[in-house]
Protein backbone atom coordinates (compact mmCIF):
# COMPACT_ATOMS: atom_id res chain seq x y z
CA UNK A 1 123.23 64.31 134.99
CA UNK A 2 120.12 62.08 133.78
CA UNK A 3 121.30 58.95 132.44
CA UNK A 4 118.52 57.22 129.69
CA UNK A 5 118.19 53.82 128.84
CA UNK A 6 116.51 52.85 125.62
CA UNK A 7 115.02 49.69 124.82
CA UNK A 8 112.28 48.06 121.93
CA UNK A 9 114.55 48.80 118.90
CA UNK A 10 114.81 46.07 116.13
CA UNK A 11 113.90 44.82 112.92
CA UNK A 12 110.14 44.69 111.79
CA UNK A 13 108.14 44.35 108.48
CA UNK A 14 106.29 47.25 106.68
CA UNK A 15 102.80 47.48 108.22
CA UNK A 16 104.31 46.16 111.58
CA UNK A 17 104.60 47.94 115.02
CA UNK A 18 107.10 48.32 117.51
CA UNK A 19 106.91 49.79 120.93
CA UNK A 20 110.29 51.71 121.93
CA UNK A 21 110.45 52.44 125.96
CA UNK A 22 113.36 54.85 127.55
CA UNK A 23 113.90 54.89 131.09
CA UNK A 24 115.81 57.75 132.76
CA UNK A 25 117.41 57.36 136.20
CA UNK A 26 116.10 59.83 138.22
CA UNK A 27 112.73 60.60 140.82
CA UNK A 28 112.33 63.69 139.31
CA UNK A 29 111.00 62.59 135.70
CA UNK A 30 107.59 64.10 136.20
CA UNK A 31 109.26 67.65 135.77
CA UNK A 32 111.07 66.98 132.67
CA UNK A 33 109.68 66.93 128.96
CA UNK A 34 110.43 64.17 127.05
CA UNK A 35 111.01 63.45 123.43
CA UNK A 36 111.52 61.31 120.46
CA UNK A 37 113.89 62.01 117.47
CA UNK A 38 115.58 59.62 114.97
CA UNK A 39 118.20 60.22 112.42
CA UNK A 40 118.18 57.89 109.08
CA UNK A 41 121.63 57.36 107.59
CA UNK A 42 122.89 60.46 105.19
CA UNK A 43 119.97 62.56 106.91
CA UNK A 44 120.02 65.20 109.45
CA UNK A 45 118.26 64.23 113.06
CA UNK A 46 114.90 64.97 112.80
CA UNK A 47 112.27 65.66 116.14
CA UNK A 48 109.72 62.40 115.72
CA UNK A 49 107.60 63.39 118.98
CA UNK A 50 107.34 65.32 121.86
CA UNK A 51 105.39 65.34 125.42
CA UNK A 52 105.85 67.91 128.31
CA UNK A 53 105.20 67.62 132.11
CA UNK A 54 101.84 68.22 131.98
CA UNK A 55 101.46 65.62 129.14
CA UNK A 56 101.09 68.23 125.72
CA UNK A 57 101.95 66.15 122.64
CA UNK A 58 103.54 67.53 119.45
CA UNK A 59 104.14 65.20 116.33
CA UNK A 60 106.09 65.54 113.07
CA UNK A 61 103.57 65.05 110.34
CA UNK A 62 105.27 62.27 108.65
CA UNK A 63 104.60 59.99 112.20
CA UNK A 64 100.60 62.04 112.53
CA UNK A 65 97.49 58.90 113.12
CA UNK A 66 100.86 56.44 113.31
CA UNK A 67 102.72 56.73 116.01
CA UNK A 68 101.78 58.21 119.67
CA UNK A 69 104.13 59.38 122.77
CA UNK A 70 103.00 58.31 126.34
CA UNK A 71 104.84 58.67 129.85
CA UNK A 72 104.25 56.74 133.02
CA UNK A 73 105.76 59.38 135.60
CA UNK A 74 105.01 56.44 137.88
CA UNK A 75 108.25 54.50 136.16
CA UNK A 76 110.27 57.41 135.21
CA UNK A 77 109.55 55.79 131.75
CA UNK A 78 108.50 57.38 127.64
CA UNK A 79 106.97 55.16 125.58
CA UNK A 80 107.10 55.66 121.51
CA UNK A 81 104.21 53.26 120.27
CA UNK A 82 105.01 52.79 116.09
CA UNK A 83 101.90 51.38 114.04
CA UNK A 84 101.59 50.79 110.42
CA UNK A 85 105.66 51.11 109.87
CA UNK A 86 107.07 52.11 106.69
CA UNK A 87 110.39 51.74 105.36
CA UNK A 88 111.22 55.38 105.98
CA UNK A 89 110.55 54.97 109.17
CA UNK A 90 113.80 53.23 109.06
CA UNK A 91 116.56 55.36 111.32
CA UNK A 92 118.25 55.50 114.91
CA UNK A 93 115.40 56.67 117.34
CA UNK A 94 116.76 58.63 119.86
CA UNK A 95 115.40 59.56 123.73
CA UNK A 96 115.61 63.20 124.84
CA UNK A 97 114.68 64.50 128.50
CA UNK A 98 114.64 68.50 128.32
CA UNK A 99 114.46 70.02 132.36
CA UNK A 100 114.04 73.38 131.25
CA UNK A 101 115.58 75.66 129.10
CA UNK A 102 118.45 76.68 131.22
CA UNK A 103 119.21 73.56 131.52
CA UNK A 104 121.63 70.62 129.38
CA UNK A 105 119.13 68.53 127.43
CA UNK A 106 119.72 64.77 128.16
CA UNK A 107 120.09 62.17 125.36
CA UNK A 108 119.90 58.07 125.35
CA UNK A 109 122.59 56.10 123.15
CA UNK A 110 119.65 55.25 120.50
CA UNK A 111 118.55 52.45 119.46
CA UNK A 112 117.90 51.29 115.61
CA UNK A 113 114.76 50.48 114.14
CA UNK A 114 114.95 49.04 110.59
CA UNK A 115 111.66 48.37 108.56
CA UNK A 116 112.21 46.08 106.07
CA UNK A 117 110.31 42.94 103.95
């Protein structure tokens, strides 16, 4: 198993950033994709960003010219970089590692991110 440790979560003011930064425990994080999702309360989990091993990036349109995915193979480490926050924004952000599709898809514990004035 691939165990993921999040990190960056916390409490920020609308128009403010916030880097979030999961780590996953194993050498072999260069052949894994890697993704983003959050899940606000009373709302279903929703995919926020995604990169592959070769480094092809997918956003959700709500997050488009905000937010942008990055990996550092070299630290077995996603980044989600979060600009001009909004409220909404507001949820549980979840890390996913994905090995392949015949294989279990990994998941961190989450960590919150509230935007709020």
């Amino acid at each position: 198993q691939v165990q993921l440790v999040e990190s960056g979560g916390g409490l920020v003011q609308p128009g403010g950033s916030l880097r979030l930064s999961c780590a996953a425990s194993r050498n072999i994080f260069s052949f894994y994709a890697m993704g983003w999702y959050r899940q606000a309360p009373g709302k279903q989990r929703e995919l926020v960003a995604t990169i592959t091993s070769s480094g092809i990036i997918n956003y959700a349109d709500s997050v488009k010219g905000r937010f942008a995915i990055s990996r550092d193979n070299a630290k077995n480490t996603v980044y989600l970089q979060m600009n001009s926050l909004k409220s909404e924004d507001t949820a549980v952000y979840y890390c996913k590692a994905d090995p392949g599709p015949d294989d279990y898809d990994y998941w961190g514990q989450g960590t919150q991110v509230t935007v709020s004035s």
